[in-house]
Protein backbone atom coordinates (compact mmCIF):
# COMPACT_ATOMS: atom_id res chain seq x y z
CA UNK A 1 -47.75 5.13 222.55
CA UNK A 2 -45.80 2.79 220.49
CA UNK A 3 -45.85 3.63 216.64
CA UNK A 4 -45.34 0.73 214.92
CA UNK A 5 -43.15 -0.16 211.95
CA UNK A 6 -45.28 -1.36 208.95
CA UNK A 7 -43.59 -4.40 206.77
CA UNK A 8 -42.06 -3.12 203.69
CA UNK A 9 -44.30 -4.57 201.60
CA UNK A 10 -44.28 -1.61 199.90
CA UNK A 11 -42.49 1.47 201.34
CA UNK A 12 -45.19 4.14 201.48
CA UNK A 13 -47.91 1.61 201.82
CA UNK A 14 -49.50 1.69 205.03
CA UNK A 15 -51.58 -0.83 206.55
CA UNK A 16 -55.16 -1.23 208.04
CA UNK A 17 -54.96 -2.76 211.84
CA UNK A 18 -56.30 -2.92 214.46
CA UNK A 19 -53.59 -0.63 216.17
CA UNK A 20 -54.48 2.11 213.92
CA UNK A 21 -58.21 1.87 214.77
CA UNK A 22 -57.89 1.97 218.24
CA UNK A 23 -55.43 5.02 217.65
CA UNK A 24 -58.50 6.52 215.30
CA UNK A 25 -60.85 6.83 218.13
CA UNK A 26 -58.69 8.84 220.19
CA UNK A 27 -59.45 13.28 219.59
CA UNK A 28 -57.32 14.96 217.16
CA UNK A 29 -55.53 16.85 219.63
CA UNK A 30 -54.62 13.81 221.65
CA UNK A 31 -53.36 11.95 218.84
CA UNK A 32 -51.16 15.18 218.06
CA UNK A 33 -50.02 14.95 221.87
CA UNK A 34 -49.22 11.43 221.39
CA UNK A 35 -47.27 12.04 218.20
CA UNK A 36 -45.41 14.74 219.88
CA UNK A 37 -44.51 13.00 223.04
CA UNK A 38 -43.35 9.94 221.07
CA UNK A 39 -40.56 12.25 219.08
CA UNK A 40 -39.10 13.91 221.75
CA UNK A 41 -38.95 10.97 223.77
CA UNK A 42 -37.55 8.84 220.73
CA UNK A 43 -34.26 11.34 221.12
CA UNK A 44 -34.14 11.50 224.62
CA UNK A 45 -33.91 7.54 224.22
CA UNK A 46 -30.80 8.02 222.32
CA UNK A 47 -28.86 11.22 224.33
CA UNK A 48 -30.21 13.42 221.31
CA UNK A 49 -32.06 15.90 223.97
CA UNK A 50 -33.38 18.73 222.18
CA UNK A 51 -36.64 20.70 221.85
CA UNK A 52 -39.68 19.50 219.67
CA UNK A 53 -41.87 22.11 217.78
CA UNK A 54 -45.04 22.03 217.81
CA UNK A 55 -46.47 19.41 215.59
CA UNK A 56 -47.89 20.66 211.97
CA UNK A 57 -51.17 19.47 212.10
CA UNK A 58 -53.63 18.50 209.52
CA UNK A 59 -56.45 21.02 208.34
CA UNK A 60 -57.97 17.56 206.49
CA UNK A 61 -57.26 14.89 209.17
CA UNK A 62 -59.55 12.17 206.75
CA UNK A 63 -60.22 11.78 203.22
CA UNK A 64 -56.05 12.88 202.16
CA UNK A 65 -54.68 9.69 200.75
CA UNK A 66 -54.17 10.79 196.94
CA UNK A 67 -52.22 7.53 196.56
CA UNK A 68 -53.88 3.98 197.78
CA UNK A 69 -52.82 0.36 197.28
CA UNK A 70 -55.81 -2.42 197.34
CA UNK A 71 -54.53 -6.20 197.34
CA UNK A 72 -56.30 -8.82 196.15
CA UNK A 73 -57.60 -12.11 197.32
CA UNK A 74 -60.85 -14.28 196.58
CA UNK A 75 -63.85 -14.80 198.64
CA UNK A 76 -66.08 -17.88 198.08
CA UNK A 77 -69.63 -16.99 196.41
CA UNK A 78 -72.13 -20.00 195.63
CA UNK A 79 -69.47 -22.79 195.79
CA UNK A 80 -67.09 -20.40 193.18
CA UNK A 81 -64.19 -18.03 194.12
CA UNK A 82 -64.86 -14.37 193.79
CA UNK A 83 -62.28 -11.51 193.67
CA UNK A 84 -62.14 -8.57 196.45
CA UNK A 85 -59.71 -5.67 196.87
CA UNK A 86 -58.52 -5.10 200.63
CA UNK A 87 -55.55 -4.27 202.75
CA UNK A 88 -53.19 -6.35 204.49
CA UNK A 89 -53.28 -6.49 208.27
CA UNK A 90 -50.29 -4.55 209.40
CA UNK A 91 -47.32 -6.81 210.21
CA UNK A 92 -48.63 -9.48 208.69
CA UNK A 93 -49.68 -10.84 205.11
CA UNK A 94 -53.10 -11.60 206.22
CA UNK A 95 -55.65 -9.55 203.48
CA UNK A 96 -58.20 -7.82 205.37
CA UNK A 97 -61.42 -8.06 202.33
CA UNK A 98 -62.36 -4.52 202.66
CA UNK A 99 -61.05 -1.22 201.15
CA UNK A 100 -63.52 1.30 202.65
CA UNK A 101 -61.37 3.77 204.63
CA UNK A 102 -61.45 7.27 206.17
CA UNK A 103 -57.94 8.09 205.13
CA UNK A 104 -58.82 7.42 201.49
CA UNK A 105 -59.64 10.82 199.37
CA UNK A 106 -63.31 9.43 198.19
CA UNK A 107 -62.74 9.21 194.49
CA UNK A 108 -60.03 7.10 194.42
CA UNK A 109 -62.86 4.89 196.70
CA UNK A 110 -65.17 5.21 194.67
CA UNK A 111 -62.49 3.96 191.48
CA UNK A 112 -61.66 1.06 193.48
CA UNK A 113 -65.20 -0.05 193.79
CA UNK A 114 -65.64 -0.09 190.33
CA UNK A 115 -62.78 -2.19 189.21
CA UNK A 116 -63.49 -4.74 191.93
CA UNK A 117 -67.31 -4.89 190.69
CA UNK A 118 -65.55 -5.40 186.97
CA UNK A 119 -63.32 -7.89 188.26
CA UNK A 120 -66.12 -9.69 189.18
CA UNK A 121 -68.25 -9.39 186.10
CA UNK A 122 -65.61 -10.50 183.66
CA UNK A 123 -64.73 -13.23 186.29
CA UNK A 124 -61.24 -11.94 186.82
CA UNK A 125 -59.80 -13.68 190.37
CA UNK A 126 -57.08 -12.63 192.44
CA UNK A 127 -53.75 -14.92 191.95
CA UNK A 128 -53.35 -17.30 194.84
CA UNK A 129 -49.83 -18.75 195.48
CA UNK A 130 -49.22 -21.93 195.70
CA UNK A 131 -52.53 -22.86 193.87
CA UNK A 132 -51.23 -21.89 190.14
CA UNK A 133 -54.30 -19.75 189.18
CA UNK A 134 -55.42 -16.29 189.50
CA UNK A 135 -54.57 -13.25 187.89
CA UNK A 136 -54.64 -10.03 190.15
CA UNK A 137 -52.14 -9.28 192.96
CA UNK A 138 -52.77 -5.42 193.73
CA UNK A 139 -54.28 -2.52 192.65
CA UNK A 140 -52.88 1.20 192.88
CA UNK A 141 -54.34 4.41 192.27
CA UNK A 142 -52.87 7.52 192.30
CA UNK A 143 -54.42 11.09 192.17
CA UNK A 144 -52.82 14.18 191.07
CA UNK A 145 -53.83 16.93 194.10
CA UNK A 146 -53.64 20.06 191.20
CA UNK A 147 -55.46 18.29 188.43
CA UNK A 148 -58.00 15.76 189.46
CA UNK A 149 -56.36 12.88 187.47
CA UNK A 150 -56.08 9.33 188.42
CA UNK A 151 -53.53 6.85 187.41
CA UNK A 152 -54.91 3.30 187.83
CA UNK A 153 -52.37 0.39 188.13
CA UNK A 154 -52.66 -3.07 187.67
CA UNK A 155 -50.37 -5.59 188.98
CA UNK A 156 -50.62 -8.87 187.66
CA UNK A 157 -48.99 -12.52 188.25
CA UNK A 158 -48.33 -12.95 184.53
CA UNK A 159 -48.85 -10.97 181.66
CA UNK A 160 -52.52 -11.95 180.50
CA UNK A 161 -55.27 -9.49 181.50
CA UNK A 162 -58.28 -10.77 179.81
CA UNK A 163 -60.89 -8.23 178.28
CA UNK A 164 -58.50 -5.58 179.68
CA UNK A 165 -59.91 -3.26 176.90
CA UNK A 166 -63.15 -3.72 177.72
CA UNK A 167 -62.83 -3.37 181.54
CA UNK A 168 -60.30 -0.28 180.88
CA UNK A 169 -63.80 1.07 178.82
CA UNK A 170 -66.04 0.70 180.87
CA UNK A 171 -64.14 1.90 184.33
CA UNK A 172 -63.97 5.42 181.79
CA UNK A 173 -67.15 5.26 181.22
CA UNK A 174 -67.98 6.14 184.75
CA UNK A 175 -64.94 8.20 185.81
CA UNK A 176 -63.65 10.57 183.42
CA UNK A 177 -61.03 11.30 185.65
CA UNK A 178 -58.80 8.22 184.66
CA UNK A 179 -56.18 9.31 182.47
CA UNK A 180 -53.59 6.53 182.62
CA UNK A 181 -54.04 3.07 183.17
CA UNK A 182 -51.02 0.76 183.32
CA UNK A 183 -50.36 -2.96 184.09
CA UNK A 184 -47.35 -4.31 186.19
CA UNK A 185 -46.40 -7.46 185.36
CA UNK A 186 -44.61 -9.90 187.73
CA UNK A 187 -43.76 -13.42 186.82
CA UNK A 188 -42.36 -14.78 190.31
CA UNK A 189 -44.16 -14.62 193.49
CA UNK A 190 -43.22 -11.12 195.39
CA UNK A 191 -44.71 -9.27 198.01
CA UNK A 192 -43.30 -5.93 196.63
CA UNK A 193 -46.03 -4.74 195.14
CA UNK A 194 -44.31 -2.41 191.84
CA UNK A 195 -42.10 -4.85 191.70
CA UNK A 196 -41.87 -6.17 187.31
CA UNK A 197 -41.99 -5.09 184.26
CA UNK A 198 -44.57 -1.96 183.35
CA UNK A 199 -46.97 -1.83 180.26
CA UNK A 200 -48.88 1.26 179.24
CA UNK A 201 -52.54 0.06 178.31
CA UNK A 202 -54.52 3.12 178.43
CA UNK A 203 -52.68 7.11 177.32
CA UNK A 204 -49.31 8.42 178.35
CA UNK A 205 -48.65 6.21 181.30
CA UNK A 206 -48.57 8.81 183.70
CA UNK A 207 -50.11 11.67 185.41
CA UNK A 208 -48.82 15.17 186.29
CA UNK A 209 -49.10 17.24 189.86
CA UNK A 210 -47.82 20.55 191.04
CA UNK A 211 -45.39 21.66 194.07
CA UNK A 212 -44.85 25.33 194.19
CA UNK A 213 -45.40 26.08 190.58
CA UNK A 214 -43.05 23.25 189.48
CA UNK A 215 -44.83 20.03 187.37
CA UNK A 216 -44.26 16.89 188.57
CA UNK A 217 -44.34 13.37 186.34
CA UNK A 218 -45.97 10.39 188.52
CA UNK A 219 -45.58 7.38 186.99
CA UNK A 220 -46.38 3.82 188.34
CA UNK A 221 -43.32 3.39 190.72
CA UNK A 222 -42.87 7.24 191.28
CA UNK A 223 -42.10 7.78 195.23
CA UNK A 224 -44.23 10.60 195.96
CA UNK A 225 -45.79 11.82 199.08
CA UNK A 226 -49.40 10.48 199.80
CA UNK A 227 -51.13 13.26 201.51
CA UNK A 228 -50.10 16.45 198.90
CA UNK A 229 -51.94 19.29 201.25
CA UNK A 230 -49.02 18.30 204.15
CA UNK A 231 -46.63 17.52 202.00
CA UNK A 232 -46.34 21.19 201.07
CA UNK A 233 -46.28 22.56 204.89
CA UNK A 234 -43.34 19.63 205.05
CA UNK A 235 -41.10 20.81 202.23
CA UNK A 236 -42.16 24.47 202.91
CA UNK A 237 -40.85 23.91 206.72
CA UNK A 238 -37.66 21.99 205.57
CA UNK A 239 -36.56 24.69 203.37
CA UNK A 240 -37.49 27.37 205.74
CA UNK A 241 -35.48 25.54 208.47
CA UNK A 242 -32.31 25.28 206.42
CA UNK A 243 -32.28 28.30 204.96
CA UNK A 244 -30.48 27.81 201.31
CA UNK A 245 -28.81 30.91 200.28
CA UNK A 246 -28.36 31.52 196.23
CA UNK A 247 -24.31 31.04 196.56
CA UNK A 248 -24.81 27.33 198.04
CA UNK A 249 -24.37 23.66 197.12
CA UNK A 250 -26.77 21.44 197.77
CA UNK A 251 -26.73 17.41 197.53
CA UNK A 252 -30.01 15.50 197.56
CA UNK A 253 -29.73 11.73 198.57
CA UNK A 254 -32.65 9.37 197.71
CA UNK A 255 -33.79 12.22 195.34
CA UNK A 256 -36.82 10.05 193.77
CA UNK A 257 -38.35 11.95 191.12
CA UNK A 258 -36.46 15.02 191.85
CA UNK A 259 -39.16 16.82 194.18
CA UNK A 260 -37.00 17.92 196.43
CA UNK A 261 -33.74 18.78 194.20
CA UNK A 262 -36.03 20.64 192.04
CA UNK A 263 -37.44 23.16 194.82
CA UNK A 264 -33.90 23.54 196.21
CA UNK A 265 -32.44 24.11 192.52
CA UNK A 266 -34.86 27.59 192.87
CA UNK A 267 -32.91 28.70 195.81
CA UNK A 268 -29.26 27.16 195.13
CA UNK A 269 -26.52 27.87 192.58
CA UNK A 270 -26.51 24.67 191.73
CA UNK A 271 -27.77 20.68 193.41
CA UNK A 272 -26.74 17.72 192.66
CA UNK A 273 -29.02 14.52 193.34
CA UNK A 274 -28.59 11.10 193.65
CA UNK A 275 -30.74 8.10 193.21
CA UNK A 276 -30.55 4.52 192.69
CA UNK A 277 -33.97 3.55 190.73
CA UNK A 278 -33.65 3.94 186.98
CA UNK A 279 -37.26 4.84 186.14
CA UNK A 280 -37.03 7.55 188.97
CA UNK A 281 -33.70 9.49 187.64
CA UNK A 282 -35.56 9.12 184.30
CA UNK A 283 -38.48 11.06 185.58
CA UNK A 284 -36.39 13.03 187.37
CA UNK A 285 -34.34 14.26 184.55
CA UNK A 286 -38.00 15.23 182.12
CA UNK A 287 -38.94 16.92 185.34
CA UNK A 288 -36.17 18.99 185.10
CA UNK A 289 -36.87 19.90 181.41
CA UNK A 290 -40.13 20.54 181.57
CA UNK A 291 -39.95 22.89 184.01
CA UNK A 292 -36.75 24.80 182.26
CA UNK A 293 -34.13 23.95 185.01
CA UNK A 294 -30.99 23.58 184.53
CA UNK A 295 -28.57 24.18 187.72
CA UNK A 296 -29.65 20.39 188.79
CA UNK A 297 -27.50 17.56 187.59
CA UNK A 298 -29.01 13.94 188.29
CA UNK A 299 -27.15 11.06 189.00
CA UNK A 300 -28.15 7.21 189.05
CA UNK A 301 -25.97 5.70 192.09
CA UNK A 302 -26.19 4.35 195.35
CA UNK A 303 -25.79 7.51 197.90
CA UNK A 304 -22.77 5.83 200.25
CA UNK A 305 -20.73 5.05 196.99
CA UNK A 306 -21.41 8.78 195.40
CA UNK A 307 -20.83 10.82 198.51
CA UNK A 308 -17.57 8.61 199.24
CA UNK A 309 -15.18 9.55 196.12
CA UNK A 310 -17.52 13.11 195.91
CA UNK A 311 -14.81 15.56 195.89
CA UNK A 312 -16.97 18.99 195.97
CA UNK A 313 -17.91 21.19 198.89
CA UNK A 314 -21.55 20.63 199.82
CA UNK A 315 -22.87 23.25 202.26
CA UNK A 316 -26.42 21.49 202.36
CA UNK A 317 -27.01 18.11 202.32
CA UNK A 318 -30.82 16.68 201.75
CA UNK A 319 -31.68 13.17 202.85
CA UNK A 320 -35.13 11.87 202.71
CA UNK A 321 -34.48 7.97 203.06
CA UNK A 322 -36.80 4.94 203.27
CA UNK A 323 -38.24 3.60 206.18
CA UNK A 324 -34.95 1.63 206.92
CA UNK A 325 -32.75 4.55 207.17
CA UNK A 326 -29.66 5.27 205.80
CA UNK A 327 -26.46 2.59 205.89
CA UNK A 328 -23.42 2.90 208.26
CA UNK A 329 -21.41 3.36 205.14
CA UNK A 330 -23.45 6.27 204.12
CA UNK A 331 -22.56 7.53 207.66
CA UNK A 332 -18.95 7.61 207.33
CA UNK A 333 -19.33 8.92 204.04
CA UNK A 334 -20.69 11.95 205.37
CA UNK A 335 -18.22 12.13 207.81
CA UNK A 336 -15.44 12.54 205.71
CA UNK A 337 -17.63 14.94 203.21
CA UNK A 338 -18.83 16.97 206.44
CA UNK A 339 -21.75 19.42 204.59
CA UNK A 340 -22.05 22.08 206.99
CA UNK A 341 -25.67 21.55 207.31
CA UNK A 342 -28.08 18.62 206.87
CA UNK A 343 -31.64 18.61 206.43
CA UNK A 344 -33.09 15.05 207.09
CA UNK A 345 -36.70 14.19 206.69
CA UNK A 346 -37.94 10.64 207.85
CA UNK A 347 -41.10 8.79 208.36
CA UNK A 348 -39.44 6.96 210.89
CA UNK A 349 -37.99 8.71 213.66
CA UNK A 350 -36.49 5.69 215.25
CA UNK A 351 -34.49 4.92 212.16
CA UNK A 352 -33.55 8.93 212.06
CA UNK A 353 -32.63 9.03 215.33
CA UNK A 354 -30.14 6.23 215.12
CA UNK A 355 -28.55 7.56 212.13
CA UNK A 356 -28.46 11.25 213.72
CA UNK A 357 -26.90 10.04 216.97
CA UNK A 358 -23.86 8.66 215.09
CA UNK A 359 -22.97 12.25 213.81
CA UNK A 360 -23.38 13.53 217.63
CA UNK A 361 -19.74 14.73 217.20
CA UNK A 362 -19.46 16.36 214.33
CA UNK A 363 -22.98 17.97 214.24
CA UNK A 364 -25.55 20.15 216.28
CA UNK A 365 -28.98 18.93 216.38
CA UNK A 366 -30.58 22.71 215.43
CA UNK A 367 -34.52 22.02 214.88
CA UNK A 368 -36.86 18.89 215.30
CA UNK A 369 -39.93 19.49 213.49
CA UNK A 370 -42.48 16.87 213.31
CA UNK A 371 -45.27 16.80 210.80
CA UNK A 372 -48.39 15.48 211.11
CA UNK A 373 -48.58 13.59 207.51
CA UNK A 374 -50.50 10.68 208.17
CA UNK A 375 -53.10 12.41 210.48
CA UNK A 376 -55.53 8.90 211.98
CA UNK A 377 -52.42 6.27 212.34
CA UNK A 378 -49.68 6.21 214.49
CA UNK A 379 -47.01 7.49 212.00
CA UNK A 380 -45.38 10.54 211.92
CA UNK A 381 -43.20 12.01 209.32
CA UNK A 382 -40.53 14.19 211.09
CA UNK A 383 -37.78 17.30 210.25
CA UNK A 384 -34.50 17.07 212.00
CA UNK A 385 -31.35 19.52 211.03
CA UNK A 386 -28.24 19.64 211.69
CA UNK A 387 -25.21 22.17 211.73
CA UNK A 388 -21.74 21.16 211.60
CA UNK A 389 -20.29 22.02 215.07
């Protein structure tokens, strides 16, 4: 099996295809088989020849997406152009016109129907490039897993949103559920979707979700795992593999909204975490107040520059990167820093592998521990560490 790459159109988007269907039909357990085979061959590829556990499967295999992405693009209806929400055919920017899905948790569905049947009646259309008219480029819901609270976002080529109000209303009216509703606005063309400025047009502008006991902010461009139920057997099992004692250090690279930094800052004497967004080390940081910790310091930096001049012993090192991987200066950075052990999750193993491979002589691969996070498409979220040798 070949898992495919999507296009970062969005990093934690994933796309629709016909790849992923045919990959659908196939049992459970074989897709599990497939997932596993496809890791341990993936370091046996690159002379990092160790043993896979068993993949942690899904007790929900459908219905777990708690965050979804819909883009728009018109349809013609009696002679006039008509908006509908789909997905883009993976590896391409081709819009598939239909947003029914098994991986989608049903009321975010259900949302999505309504603003597209809203859309229509206050004859909003999707913008077109090229063509100078339009209004709607994507729509993104999240839901919060411990609450039942949506967050519905708007992105929009341009800042007017007409009868936005009204439409914002009405979609209330028959889901209770929404709590936030905010718009972003883009004014070139861009296919990354949270890409522009953010407006709040309905309450706080965010929702809240819960990891262990610890609250969690999601805003609009918050990176936060899309299927919560595995997401907790994934953190669970990355802690458990690297075993943080209460003396240690810990670093977390690409620390988002401070998910991870914030579990290990309950088993660590103290963590520092780095990340490059703005808006994320902002949540971050009020995640850290309001849940009344205070051995975590946050830092807004690119990882390869921080870890170069850091001067500190780590003894753990957390890196949970993008699809892309990390950088070859971010490599040699922790060469010279040498943590003595390194917990990296990835949702691409072919990017981990590469990057692990390059710190064959230094480190110990100790555990490979796949995770079956996107249960029904090819992808496969994975748990490597490593020990300094």
């Amino acid at each position: 099996m070949k898992i495919n790459q999507a296009k970062q159109i969005d990093d934690d988007q994933y796309f629709e295809s016909i790849d992923q269907k045919d990959f659908m039909a196939l049992s459970y357990p074989e897709q599990s088989k497939s997932k596993i085979k496809y890791v341990h061959d993936q370091f046996v590829k690159n002379a990092v020849n160790t043993k896979v556990n068993p993949l942690i499967i899904s007790d929900h295999p459908k219905y777990y997406r708690h965050k979804v992405t819909a883009t728009a693009t018109n349809v013609k209806k009696h002679g006039k152009l008509q908006l509908k929400l789909g997905f883009y055919i993976e590896n391409t920017h081709k819009i598939k016109p239909v947003f029914e899905s098994v991986l989608h948790d049903k009321t975010i569905e259900k949302t999505l129907k309504n603003i597209e049947q809203l859309f229509i009646k206050y004859k909003i259309t999707a913008y077109q490039k090229g063509h100078d008219r339009g209004i709607i480029k994507h729509v993104l819901i999240r839901k919060s897993y411990a609450n039942d609270t949506l967050l519905v976002v708007f992105v929009t080529q341009g800042y007017l949103l007409p009868n936005a109000k009204r439409i914002i209303q009405e979609l209330r009216e028959k889901n209770e559920q929404i709590k936030s509703v905010v718009q972003i606005i883009q004014k070139n063309d861009t296919h990354i979707v949270l890409y522009g400025d953010e407006k709040t047009l309905y309450g706080p502008g965010y929702i809240t979700d819960e990891i262990d006991g610890l609250r969690f902010r999601l805003s609009a461009k918050s990176f936060y795992q899309i299927n919560p139920e595995q997401m907790m057997k994934l953190y669970h099992q990355g802690f458990e593999l690297i075993d943080i004692k209460k003396h240690e250090y810990v670093m977390d690279c690409y620390s988002g909204i401070g998910t991870l930094s914030l579990l290990a800052a309950k088993k660590a004497k103290e963590v520092v975490a780095v990340e490059q967004n703005v808006s994320a080390v902002k949540d971050a940081i009020g995640n850290a107040k309001s849940n009344k910790i205070s051995n975590v310091r946050f830092v807004k930096d690119d990882a390869a520059n921080f870890i170069a001049t850091y001067k500190q012993n780590v003894d753990v090192l957390i890196i949970d990167p993008p699809r892309i991987g990390v950088s070859q200066s971010f490599i040699e950075a922790i060469k010279k820093l040498k943590p003595k052990r390194i917990l990296y999750i990835s949702c691409f193993v072919e990017t981990q592998v590469r990057d692990i491979k390059q710190l064959n002589r230094l480190y110990e691969v100790k555990a490979i521990q796949p995770v079956d996070m996107f249960p029904n498409t090819t992808h496969v979220e994975n748990i490597t560490t490593l020990y300094l040798k």
